[in-house]
Structure formats: C-alpha cells, structure tokens
C-alpha atoms as a PDB file:
ATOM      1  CA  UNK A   1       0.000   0.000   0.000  1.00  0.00           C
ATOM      2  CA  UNK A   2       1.366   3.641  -0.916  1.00  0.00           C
ATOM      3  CA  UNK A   3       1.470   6.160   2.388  1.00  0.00           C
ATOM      4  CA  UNK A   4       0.976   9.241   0.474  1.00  0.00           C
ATOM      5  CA  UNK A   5       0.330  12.362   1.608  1.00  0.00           C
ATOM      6  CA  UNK A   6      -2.215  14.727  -0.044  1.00  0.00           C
ATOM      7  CA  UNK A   7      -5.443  12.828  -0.427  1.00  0.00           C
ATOM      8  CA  UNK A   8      -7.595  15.724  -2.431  1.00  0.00           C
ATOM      9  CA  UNK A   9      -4.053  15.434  -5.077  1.00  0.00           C
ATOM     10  CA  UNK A  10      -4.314  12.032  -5.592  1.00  0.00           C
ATOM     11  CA  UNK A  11      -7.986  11.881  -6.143  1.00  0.00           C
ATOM     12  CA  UNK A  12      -7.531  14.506  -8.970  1.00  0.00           C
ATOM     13  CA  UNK A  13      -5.099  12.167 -10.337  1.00  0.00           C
ATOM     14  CA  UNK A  14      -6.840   9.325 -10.804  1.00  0.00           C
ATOM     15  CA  UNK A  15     -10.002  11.033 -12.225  1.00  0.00           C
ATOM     16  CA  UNK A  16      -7.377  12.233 -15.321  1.00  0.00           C
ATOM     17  CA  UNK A  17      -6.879   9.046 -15.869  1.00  0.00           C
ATOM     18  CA  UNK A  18     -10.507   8.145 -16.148  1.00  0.00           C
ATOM     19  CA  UNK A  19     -11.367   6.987 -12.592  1.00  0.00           C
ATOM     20  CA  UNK A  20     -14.335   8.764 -12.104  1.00  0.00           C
ATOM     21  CA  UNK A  21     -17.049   6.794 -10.948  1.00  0.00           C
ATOM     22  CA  UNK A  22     -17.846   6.899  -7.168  1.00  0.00           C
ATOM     23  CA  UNK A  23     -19.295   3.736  -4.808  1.00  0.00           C
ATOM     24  CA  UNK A  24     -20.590   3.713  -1.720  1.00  0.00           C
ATOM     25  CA  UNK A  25     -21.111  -0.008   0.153  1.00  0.00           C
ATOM     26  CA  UNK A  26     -25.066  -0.812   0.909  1.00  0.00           C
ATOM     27  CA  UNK A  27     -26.267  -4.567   2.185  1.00  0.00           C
ATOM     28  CA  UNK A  28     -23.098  -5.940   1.165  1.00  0.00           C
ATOM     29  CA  UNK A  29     -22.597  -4.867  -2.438  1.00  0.00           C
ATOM     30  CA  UNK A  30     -20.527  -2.197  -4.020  1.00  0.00           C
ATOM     31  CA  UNK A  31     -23.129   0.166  -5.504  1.00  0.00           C
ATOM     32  CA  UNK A  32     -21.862   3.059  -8.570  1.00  0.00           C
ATOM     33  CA  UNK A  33     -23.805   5.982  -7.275  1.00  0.00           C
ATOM     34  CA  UNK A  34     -24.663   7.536 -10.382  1.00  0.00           C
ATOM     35  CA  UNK A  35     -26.022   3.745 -12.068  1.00  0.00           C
ATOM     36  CA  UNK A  36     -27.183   2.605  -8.892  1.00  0.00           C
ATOM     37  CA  UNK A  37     -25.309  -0.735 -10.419  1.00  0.00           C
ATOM     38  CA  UNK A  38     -24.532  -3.381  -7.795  1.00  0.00           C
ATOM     39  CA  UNK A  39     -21.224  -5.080  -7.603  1.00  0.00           C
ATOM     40  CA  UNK A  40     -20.448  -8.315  -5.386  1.00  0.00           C
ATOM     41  CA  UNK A  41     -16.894  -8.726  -3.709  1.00  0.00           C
ATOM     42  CA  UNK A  42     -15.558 -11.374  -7.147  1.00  0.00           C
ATOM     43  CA  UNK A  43     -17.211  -8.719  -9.116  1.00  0.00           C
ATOM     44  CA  UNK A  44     -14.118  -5.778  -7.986  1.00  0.00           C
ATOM     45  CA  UNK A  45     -10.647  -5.632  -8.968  1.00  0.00           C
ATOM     46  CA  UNK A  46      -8.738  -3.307  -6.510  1.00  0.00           C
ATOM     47  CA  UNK A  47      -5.750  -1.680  -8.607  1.00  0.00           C
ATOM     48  CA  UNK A  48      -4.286   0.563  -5.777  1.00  0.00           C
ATOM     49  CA  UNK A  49      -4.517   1.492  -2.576  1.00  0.00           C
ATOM     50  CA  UNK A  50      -3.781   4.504  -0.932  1.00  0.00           C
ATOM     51  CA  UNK A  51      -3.381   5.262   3.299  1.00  0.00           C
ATOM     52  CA  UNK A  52      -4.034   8.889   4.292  1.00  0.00           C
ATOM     53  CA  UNK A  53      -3.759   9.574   8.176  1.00  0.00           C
ATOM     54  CA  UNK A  54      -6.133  12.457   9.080  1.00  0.00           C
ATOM     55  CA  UNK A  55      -4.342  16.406   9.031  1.00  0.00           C
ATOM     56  CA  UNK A  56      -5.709  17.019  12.693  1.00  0.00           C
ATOM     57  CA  UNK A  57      -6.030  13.882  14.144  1.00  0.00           C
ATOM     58  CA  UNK A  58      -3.571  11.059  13.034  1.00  0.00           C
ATOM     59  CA  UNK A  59      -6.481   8.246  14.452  1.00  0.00           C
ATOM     60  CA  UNK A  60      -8.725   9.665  11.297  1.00  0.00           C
ATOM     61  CA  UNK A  61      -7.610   7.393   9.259  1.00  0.00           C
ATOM     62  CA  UNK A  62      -8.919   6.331   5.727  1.00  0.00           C
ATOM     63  CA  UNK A  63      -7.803   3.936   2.621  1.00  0.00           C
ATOM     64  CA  UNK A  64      -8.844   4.937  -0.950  1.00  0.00           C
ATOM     65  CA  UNK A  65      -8.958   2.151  -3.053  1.00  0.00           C
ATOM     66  CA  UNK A  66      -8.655   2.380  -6.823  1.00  0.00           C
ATOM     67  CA  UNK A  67     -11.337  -0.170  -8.165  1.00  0.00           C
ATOM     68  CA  UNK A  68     -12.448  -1.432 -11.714  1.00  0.00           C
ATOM     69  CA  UNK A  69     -15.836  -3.406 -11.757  1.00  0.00           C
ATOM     70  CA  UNK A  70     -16.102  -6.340 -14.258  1.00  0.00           C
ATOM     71  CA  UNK A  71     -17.834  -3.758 -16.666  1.00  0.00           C
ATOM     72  CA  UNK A  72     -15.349  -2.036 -16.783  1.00  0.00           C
ATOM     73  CA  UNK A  73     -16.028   1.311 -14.925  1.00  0.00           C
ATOM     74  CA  UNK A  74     -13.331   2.606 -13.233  1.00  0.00           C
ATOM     75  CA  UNK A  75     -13.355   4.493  -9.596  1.00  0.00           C
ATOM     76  CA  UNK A  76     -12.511   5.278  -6.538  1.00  0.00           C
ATOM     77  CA  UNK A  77     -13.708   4.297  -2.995  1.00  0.00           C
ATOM     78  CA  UNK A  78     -12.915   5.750   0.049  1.00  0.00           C
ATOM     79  CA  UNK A  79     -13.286   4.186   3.197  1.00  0.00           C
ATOM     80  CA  UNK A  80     -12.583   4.772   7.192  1.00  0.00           C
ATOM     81  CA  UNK A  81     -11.194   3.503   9.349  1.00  0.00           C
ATOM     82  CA  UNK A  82     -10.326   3.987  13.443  1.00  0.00           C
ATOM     83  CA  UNK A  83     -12.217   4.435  16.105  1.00  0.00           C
ATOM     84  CA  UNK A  84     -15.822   4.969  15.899  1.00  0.00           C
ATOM     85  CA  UNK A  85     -15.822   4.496  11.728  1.00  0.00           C
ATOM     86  CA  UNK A  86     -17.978   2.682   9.307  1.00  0.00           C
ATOM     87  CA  UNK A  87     -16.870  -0.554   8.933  1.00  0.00           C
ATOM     88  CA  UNK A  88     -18.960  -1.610   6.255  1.00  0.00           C
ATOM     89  CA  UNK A  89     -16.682  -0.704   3.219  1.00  0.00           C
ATOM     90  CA  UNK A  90     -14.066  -2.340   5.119  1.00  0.00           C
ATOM     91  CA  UNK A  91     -15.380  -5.312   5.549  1.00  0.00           C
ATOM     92  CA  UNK A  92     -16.841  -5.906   1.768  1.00  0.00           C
ATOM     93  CA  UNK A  93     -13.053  -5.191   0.387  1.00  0.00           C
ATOM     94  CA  UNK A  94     -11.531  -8.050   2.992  1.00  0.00           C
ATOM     95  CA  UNK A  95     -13.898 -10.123   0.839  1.00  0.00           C
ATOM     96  CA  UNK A  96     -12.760  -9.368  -2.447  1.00  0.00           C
ATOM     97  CA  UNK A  97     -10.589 -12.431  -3.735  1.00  0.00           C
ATOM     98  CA  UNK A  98      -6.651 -12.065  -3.204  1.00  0.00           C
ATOM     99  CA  UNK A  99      -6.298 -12.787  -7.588  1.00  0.00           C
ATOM    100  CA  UNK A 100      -8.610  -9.506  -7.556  1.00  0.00           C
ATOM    101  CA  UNK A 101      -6.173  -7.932  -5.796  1.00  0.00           C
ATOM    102  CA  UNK A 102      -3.900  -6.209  -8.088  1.00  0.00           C
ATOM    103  CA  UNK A 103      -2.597  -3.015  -5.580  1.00  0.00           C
ATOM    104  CA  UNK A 104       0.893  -3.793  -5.673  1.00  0.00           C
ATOM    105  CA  UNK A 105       1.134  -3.556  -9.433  1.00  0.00           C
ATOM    106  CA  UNK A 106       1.738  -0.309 -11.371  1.00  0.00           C
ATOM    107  CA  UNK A 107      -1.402   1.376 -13.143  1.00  0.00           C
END
C-alpha cells in the first residue's frame, strides 16, 4: 500500500486518468452511485490502494482504493477507518478475492 500524503491530489489524479465513478457499500454490495449498479466482492478488482492519516487527528484514518468493476467502470472508494468508523466498506473489500487484488502492481 502507498502512504501518500495529499489525499484531495491524488484523487484529482486518478479522475485524469478516467477513474471517475464513485461507490458507496449498501447490504453488502458495491453500488456506482450515479447507475445505482450493484457489484459483489468477485465482481471488484482493486488496482491501488492509498493510506491517508487524518491532518488534525492522526487516528482519522482512511484507505482509498482504486477499483475497476467487471464492466469495466473505473473508480474510486474511500473508506474509514479507526475508532468509531464505518466498517462496512471495510469489511466488503476483505472479501474481495486475493487474484482480484492487483494493488501492488503499477497502473
């Protein structure tokens, strides 16, 4: 996983490259927010992964994942983690199978 710094910068750089869907995680799938599509775990390959620690309080902590859907739409998904966060986007990417894994390989 890449520790980088500037969250907001690396966002922007991804949607250049045409990452520009958005997900958020309801009843256990992956849904695309603007095609209300639903995606299961084997459905999701995770390309990279970012860690940002929060600017004011290092235990505000989040991953954003760099995801492409067996479709083929590519995006981003952000989720928290820490104390008192969500755990729900969490949990469905520990599900996603390790050969859908791709986050240690250049994109």
């Amino acid at each position: 996983m890449n520790q980088d710094r500037n969250e907001l910068d690396i966002i922007e750089k991804y949607q250049k490259k045409g990452y520009t869907c958005n997900f958020t995680c309801e009843n256990n799938f992956l849904v695309e927010l603007e095609s209300k599509n639903k995606y299961q775990p084997q459905q999701i390959t995770i390309l990279r992964e970012h860690r940002f620690e929060g600017l004011s309080n290092p235990s505000d902590m989040s991953i954003l994942y760099v995801i492409e859907t067996d479709d083929n739409l590519k995006g981003l998904v952000t989720a928290s983690y820490g104390g008192g966060s969500d755990t729900s986007v969490g949990e469905f990417f520990k599900e996603i199978p390790k050969e859908n894994d791709r986050s240690n390989e250049n994109i």
